[in-house]
N, C-alpha and C. Protein backbone atom coordinates (compact mmCIF):
# COMPACT_ATOMS: atom_id res chain seq x y z
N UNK A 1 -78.14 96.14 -24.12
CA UNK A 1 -77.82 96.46 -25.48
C UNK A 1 -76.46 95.87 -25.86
N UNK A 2 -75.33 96.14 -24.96
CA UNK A 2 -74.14 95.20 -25.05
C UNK A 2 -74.41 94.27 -25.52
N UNK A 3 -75.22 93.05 -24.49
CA UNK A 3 -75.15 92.05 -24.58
C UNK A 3 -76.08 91.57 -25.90
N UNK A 4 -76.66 92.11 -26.50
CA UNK A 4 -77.34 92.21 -28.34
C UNK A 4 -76.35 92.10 -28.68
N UNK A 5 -75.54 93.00 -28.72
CA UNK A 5 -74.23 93.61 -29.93
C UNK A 5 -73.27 92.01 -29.93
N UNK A 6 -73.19 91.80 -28.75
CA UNK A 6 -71.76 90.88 -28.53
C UNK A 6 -73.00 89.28 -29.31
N UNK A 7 -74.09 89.14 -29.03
CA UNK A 7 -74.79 88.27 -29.54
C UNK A 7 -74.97 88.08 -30.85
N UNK A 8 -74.60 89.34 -31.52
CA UNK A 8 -75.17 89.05 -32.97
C UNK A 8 -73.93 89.02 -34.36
N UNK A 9 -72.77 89.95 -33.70
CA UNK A 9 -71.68 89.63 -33.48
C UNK A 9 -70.85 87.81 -33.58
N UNK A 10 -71.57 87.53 -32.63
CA UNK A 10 -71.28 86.10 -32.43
C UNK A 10 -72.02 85.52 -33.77
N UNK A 11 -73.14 85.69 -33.98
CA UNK A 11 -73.84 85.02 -34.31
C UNK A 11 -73.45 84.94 -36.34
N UNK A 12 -72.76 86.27 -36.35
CA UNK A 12 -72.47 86.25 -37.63
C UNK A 12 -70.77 86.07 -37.92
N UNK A 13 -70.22 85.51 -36.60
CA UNK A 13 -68.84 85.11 -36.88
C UNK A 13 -69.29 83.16 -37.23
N UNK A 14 -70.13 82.96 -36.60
CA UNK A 14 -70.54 80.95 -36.46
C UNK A 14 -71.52 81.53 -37.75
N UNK A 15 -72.15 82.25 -38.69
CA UNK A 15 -73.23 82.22 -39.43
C UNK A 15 -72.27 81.33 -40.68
N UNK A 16 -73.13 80.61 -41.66
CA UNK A 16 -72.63 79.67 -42.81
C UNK A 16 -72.62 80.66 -43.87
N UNK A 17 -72.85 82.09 -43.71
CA UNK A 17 -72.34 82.95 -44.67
C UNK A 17 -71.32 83.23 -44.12
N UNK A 18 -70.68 83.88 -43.33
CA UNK A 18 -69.43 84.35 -42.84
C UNK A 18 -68.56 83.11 -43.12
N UNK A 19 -68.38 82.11 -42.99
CA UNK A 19 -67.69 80.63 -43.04
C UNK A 19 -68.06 79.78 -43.91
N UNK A 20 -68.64 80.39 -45.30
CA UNK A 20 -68.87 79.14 -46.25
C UNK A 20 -67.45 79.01 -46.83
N UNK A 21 -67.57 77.77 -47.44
CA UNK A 21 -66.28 77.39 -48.77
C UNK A 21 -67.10 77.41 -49.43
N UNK A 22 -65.47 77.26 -50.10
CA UNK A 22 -65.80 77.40 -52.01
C UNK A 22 -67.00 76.48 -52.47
N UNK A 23 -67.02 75.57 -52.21
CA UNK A 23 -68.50 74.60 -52.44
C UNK A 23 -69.20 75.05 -52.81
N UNK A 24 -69.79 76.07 -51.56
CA UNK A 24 -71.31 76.46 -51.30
C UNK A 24 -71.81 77.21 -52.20
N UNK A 25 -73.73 76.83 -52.71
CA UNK A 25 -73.72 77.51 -53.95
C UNK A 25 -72.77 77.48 -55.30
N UNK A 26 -72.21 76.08 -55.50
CA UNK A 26 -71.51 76.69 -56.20
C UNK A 26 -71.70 75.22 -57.76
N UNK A 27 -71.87 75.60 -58.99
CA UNK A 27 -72.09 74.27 -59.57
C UNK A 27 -71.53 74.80 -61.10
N UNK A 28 -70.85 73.74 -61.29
CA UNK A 28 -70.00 73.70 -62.45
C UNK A 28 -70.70 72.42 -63.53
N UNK A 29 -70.15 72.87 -64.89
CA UNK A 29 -70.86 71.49 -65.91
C UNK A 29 -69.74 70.36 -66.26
N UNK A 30 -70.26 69.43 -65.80
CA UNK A 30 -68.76 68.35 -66.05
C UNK A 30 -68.42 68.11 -67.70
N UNK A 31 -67.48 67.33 -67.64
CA UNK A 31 -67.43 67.05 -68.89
C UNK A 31 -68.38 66.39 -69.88
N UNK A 32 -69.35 65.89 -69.42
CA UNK A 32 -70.46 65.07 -70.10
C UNK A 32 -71.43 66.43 -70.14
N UNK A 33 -71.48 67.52 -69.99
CA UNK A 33 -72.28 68.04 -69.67
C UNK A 33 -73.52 68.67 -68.89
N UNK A 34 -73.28 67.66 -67.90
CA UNK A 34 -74.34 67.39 -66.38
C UNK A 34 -73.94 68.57 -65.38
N UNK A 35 -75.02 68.95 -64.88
CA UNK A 35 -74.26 69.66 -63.70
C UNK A 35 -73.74 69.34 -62.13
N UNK A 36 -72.70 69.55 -62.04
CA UNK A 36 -71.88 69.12 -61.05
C UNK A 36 -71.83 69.95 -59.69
N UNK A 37 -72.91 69.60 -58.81
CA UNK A 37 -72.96 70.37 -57.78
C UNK A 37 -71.96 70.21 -56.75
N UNK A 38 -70.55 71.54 -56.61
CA UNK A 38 -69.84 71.14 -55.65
C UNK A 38 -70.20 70.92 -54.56
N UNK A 39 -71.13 71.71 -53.57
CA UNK A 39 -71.40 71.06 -52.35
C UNK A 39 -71.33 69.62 -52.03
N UNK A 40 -71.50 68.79 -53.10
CA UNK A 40 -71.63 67.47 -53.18
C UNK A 40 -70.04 66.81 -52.34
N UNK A 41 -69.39 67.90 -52.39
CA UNK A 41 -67.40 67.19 -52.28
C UNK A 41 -67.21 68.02 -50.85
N UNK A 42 -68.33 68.86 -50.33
CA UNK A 42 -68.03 69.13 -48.76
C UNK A 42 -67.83 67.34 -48.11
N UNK A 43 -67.05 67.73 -47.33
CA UNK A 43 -66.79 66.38 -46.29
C UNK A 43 -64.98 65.77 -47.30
N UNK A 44 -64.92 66.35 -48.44
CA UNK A 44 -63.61 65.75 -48.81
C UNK A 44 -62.52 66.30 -49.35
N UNK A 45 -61.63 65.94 -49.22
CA UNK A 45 -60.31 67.06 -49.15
C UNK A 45 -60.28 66.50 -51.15
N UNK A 46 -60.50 67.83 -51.62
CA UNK A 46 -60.49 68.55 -53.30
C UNK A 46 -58.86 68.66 -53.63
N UNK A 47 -58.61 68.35 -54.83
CA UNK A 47 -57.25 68.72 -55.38
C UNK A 47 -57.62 69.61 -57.03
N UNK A 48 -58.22 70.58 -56.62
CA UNK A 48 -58.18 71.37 -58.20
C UNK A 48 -57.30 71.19 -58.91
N UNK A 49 -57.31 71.01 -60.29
CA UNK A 49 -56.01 71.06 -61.16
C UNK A 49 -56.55 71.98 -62.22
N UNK A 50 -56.25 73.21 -62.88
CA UNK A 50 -56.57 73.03 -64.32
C UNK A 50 -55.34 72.43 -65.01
N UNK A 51 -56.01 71.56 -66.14
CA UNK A 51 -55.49 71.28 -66.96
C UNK A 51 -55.75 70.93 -68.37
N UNK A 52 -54.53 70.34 -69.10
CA UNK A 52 -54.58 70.47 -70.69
C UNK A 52 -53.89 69.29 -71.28
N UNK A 53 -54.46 69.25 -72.70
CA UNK A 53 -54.27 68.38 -73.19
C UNK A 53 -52.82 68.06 -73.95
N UNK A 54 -52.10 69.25 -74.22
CA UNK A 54 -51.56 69.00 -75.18
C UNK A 54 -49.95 70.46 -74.61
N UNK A 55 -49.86 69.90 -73.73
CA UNK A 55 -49.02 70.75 -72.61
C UNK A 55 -47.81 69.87 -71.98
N UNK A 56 -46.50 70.68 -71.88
CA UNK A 56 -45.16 69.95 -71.28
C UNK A 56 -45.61 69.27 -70.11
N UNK A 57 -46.92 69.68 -69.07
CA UNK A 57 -46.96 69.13 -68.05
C UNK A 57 -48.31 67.97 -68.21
N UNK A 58 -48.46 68.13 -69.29
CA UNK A 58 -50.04 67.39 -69.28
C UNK A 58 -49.33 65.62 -68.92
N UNK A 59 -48.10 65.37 -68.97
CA UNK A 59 -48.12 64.15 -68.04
C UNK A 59 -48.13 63.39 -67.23
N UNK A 60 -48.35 64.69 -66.35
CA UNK A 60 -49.04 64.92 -64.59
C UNK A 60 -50.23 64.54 -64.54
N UNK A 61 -50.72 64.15 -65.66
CA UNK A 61 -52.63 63.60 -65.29
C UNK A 61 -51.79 62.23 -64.77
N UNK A 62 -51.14 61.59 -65.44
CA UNK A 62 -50.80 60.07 -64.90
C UNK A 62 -50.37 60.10 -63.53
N UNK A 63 -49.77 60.88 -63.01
CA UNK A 63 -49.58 61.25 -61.07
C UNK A 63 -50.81 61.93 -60.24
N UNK A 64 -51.75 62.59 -61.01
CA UNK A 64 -53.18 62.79 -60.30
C UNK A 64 -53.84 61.91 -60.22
N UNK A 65 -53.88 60.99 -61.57
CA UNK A 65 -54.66 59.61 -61.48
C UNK A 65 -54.10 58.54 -60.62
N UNK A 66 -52.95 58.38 -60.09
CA UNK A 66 -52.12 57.91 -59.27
C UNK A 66 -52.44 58.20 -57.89
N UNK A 67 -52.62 59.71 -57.43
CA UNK A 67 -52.58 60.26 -56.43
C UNK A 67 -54.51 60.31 -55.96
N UNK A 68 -54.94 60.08 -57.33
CA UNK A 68 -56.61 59.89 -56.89
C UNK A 68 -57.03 58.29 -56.49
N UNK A 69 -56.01 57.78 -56.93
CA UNK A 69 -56.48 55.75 -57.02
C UNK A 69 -55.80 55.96 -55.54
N UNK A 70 -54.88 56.03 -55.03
CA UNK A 70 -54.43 55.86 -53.91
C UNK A 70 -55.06 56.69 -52.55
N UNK A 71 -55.81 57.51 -53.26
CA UNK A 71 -56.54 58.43 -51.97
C UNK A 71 -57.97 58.68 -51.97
N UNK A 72 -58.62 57.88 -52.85
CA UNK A 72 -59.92 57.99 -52.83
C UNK A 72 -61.16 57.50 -52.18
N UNK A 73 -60.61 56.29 -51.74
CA UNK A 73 -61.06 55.62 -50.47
C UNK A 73 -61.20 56.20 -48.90
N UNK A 74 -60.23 57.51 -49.10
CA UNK A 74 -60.08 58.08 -47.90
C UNK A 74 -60.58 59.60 -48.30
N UNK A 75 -61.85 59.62 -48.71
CA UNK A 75 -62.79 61.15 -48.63
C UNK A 75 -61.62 61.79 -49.49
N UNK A 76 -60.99 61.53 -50.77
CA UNK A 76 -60.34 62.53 -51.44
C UNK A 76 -60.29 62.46 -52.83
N UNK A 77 -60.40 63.34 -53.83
CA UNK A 77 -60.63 63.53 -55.53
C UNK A 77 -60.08 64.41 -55.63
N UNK A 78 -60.01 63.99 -56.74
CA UNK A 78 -59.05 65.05 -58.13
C UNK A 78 -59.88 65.52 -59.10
N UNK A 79 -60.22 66.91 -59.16
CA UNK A 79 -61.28 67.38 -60.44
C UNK A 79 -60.34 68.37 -61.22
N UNK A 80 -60.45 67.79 -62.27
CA UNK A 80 -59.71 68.51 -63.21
C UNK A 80 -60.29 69.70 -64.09
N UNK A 81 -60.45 70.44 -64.25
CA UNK A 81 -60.34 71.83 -64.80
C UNK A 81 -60.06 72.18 -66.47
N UNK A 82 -60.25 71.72 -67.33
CA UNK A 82 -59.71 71.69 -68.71
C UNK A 82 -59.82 73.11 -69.12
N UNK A 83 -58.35 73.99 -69.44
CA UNK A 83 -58.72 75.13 -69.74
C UNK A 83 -57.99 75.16 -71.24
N UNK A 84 -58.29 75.95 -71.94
CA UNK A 84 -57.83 76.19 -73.52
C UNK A 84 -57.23 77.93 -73.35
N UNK A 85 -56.78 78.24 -72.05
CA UNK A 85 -56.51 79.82 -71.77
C UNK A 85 -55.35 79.78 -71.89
N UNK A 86 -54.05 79.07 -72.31
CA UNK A 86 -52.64 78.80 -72.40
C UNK A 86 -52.36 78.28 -73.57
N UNK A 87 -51.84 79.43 -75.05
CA UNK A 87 -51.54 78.71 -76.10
C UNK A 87 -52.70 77.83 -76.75
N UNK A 88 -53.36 77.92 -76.31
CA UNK A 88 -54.62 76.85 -76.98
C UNK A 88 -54.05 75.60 -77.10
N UNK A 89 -53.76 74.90 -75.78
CA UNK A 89 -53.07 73.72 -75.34
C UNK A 89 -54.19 72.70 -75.24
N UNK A 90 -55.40 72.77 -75.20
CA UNK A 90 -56.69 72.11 -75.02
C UNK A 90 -57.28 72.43 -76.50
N UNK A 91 -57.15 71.99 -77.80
CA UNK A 91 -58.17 72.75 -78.24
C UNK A 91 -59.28 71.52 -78.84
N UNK A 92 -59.21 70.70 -78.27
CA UNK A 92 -60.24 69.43 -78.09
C UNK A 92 -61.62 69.83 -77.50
N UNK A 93 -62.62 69.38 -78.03
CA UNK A 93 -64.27 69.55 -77.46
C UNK A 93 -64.27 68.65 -76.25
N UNK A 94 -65.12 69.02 -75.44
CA UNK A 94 -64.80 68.29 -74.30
C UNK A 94 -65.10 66.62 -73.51
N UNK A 95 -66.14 65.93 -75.05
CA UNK A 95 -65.82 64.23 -74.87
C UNK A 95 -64.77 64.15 -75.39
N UNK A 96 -63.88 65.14 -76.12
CA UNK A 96 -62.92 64.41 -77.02
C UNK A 96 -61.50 64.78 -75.58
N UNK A 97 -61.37 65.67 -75.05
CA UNK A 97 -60.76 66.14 -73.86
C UNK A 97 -60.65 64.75 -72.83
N UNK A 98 -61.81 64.51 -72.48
CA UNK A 98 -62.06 63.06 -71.73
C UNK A 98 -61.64 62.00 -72.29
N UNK A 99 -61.69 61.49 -73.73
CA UNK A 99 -61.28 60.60 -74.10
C UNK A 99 -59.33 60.48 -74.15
N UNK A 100 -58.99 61.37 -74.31
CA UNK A 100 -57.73 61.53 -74.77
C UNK A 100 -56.69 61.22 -72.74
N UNK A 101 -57.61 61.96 -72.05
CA UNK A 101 -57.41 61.72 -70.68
C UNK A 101 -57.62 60.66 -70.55
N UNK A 102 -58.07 59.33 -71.01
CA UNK A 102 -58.75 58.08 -69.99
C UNK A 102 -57.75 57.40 -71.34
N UNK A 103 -57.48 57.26 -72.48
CA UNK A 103 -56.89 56.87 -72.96
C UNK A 103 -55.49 56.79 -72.95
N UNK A 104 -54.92 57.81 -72.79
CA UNK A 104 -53.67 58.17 -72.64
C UNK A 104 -52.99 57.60 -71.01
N UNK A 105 -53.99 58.60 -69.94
CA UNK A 105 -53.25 58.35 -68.83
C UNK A 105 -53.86 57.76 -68.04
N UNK A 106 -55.18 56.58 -68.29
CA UNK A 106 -55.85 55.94 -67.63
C UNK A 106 -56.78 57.19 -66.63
N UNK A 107 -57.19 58.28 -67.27
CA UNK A 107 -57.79 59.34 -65.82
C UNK A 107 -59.09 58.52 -65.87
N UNK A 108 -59.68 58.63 -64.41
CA UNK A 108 -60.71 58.52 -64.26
C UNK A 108 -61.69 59.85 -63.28
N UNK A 109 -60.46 59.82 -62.79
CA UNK A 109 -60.76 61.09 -61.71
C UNK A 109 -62.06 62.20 -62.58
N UNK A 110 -62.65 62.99 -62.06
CA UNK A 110 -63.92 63.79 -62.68
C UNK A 110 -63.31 65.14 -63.39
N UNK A 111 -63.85 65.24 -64.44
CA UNK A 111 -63.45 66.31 -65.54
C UNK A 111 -64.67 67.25 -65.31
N UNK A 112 -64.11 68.95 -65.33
CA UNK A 112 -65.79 69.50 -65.42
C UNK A 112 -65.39 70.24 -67.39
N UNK A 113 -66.48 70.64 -67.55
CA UNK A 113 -66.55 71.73 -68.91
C UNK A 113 -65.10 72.16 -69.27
N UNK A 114 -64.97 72.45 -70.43
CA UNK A 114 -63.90 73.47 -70.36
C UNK A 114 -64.22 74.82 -69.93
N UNK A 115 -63.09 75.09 -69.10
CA UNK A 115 -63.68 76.42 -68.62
C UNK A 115 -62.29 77.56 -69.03
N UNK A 116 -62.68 78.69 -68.68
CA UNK A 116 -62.04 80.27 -69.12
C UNK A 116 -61.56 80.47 -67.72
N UNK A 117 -59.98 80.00 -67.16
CA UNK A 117 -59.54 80.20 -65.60
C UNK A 117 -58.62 81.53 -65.49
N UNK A 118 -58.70 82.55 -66.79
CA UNK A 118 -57.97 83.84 -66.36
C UNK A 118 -58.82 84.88 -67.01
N UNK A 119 -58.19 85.89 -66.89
CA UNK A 119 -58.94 87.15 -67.33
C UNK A 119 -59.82 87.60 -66.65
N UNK A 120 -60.87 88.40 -67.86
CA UNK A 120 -62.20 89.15 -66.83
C UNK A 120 -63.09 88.02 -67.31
N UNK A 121 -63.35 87.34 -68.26
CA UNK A 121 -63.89 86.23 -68.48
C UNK A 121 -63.62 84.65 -67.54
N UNK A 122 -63.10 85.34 -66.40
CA UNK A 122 -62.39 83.56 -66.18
C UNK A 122 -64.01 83.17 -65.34
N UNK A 123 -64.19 81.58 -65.02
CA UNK A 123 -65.47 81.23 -64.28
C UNK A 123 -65.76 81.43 -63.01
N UNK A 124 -66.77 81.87 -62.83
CA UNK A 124 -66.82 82.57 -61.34
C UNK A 124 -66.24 81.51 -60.61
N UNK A 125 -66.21 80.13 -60.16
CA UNK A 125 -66.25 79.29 -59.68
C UNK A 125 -64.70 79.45 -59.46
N UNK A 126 -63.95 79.65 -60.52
CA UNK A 126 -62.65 79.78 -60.22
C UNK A 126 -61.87 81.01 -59.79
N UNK A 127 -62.40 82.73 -60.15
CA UNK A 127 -62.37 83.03 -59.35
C UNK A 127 -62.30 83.04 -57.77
N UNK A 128 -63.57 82.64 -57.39
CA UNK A 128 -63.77 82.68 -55.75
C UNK A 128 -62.61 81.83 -55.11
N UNK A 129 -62.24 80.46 -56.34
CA UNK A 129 -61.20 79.34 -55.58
C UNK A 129 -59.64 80.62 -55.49
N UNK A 130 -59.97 81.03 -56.70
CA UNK A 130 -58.20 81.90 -56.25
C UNK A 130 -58.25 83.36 -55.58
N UNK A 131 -59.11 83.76 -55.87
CA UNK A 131 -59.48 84.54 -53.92
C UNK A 131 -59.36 84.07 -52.71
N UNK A 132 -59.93 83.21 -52.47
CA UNK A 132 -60.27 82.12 -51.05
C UNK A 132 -58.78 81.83 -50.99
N UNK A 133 -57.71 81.34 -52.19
CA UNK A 133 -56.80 81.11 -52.08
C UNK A 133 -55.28 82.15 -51.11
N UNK A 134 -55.99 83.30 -50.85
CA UNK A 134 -54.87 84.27 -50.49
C UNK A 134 -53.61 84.82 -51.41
N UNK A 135 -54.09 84.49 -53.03
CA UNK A 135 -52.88 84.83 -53.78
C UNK A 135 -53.74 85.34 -54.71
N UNK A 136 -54.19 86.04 -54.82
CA UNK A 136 -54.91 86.77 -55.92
C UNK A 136 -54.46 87.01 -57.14
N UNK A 137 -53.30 86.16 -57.30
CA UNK A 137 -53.08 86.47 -58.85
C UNK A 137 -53.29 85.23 -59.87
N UNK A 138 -53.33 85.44 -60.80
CA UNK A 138 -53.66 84.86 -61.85
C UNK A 138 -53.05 83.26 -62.21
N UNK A 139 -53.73 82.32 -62.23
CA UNK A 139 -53.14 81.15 -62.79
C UNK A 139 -52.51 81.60 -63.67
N UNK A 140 -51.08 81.08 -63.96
CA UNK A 140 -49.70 81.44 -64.55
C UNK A 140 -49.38 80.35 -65.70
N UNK A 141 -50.24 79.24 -65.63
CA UNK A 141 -49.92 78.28 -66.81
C UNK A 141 -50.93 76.72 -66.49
N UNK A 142 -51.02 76.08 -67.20
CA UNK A 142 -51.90 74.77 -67.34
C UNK A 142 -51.15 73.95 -65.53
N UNK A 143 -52.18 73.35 -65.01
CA UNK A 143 -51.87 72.31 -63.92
C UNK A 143 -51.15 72.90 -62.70
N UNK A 144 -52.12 74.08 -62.37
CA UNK A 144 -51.93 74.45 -61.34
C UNK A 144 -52.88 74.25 -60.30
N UNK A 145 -52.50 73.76 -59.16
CA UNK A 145 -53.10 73.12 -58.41
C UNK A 145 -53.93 73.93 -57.48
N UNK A 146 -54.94 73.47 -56.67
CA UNK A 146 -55.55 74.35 -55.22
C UNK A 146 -55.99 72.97 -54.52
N UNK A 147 -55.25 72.99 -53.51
CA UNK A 147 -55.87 71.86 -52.33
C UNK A 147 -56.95 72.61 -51.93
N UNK A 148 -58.26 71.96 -51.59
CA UNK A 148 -59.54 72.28 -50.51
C UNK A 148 -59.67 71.69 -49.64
N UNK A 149 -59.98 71.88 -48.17
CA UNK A 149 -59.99 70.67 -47.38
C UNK A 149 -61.56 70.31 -47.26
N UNK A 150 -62.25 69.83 -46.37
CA UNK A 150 -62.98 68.97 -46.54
C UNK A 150 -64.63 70.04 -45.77
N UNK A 151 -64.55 71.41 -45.75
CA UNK A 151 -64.89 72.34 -45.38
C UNK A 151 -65.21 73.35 -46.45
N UNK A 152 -64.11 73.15 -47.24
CA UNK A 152 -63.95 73.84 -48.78
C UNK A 152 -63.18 75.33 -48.57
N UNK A 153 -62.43 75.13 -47.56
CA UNK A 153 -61.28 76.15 -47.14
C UNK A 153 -60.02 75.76 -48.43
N UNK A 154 -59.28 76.96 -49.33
CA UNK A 154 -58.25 76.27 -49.83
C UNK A 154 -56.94 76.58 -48.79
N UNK A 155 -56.78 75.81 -48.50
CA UNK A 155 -55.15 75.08 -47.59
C UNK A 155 -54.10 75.82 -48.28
N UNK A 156 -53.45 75.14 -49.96
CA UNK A 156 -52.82 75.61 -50.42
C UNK A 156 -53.14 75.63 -51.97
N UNK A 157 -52.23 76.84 -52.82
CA UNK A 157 -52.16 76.78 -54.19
C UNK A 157 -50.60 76.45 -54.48
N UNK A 158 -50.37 75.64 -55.50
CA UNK A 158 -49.47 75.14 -56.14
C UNK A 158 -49.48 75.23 -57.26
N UNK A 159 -47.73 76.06 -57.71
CA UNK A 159 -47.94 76.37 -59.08
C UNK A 159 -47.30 74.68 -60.57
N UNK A 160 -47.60 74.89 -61.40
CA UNK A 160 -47.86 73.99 -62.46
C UNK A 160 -46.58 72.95 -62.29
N UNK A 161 -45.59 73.78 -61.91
CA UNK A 161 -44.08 72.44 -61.73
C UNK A 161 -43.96 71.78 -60.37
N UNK A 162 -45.51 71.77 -59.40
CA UNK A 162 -45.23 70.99 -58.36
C UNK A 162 -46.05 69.46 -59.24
N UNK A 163 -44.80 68.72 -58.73
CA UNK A 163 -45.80 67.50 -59.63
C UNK A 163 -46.39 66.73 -58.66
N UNK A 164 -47.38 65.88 -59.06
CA UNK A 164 -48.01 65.31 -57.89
C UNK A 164 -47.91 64.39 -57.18
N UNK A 165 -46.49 64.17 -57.12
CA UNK A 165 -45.94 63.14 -56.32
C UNK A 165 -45.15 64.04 -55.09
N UNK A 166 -44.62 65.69 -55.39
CA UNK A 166 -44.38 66.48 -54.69
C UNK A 166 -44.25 66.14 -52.95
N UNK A 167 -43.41 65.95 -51.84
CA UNK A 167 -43.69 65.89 -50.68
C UNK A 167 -44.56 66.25 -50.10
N UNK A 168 -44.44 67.99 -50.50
CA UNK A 168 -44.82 69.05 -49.63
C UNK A 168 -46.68 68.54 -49.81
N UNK A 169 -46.61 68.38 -51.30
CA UNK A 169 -48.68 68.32 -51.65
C UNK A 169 -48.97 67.10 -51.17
N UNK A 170 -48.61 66.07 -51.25
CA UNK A 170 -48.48 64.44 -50.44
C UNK A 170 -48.89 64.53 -48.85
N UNK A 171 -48.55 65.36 -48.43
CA UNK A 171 -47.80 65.76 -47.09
C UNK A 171 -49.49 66.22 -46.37
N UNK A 172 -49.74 67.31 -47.34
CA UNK A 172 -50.49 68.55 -47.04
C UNK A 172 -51.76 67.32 -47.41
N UNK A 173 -52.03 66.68 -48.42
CA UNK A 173 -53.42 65.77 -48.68
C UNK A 173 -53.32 64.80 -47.51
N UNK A 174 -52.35 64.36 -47.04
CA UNK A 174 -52.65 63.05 -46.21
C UNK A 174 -53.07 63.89 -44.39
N UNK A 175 -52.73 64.96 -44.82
CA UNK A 175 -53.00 65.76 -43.24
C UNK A 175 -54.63 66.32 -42.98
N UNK A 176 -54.77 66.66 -44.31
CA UNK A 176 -56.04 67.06 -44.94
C UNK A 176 -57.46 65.47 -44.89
N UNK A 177 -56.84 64.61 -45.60
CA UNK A 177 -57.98 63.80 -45.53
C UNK A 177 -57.79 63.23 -44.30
């Protein structure tokens, strides 16, 4: 009977429920409207951002797009997050969100929906990322970051004034991919 207990035990510490990431099950609508199945980005180290259009930091898309051209070749992306939950800093529809991103700061990196990243309304999807994260509190302002590694464990959260040229996030992606 021990040896059941210690077996099943085992069996649900190695089970892919006990040890999923954020990925799993998990699908968001991009900016075109398609659905964007994260599992698809298991195997690559994720740089969440939400962000906005019309924000002191929104000129950090040009250092994500920087930090995605230089690391994408090596299993790593930048998905950006467009939220309108800060001042109504986004209040663009979301081809017009994309356009203003690829125009402005050359993004190419993948945009999902605008989404709702606080409150009791925020998207489940982002929930679970700032749970999983170990800081349970609330995104605090536009372009705050969550590294995932390539498992869909988040590594770290970074708040909106780490910019993305940052050591420490540089540091943490090149260890990661």
């Amino acid at each position: 009977m021990k040896k059941l207990i210690l077996f099943f035990i085992s069996f649900l510490l190695w089970s892919p429920y006990m040890n999923a990431g954020i990925f799993d099950n998990q699908t968001i609508k991009s900016i075109d409207g398609e659905n964007m199945d994260l599992s698809a980005y298991k195997g690559k180290t994720v740089l969440f951002v939400n962000i906005a259009t019309k924000c002191g930091y929104t000129p950090q898309l040009k250092g994500l797009e920087e930090l995605y051209q230089n690391n994408k070749n090596k299993n790593f992306v930048v998905i950006g997050l467009p939220s309108n939950d800060f001042g109504g800093q986004t209040p663009e529809a979301g081809k017009d969100v994309k356009k203003f991103c690829a125009l402005n700061y050359g993004v190419t990196f993948p945009l999902t929906e605008k989404l709702v990243v606080k409150g009791d309304k925020k998207h489940p999807f982002v929930a679970n990322m700032i749970n999983a994260s170990g800081d349970s509190s609330e995104i605090g302002w536009n372009f705050e970051k969550f590294l995932v590694d390539k498992n869909g464990k988040v590594v770290q959260r970074f708040k909106s004034s780490t910019k993305p040229n940052d050591t420490k996030l540089v540091d943490l992606i090149k260890k990661n991919i």
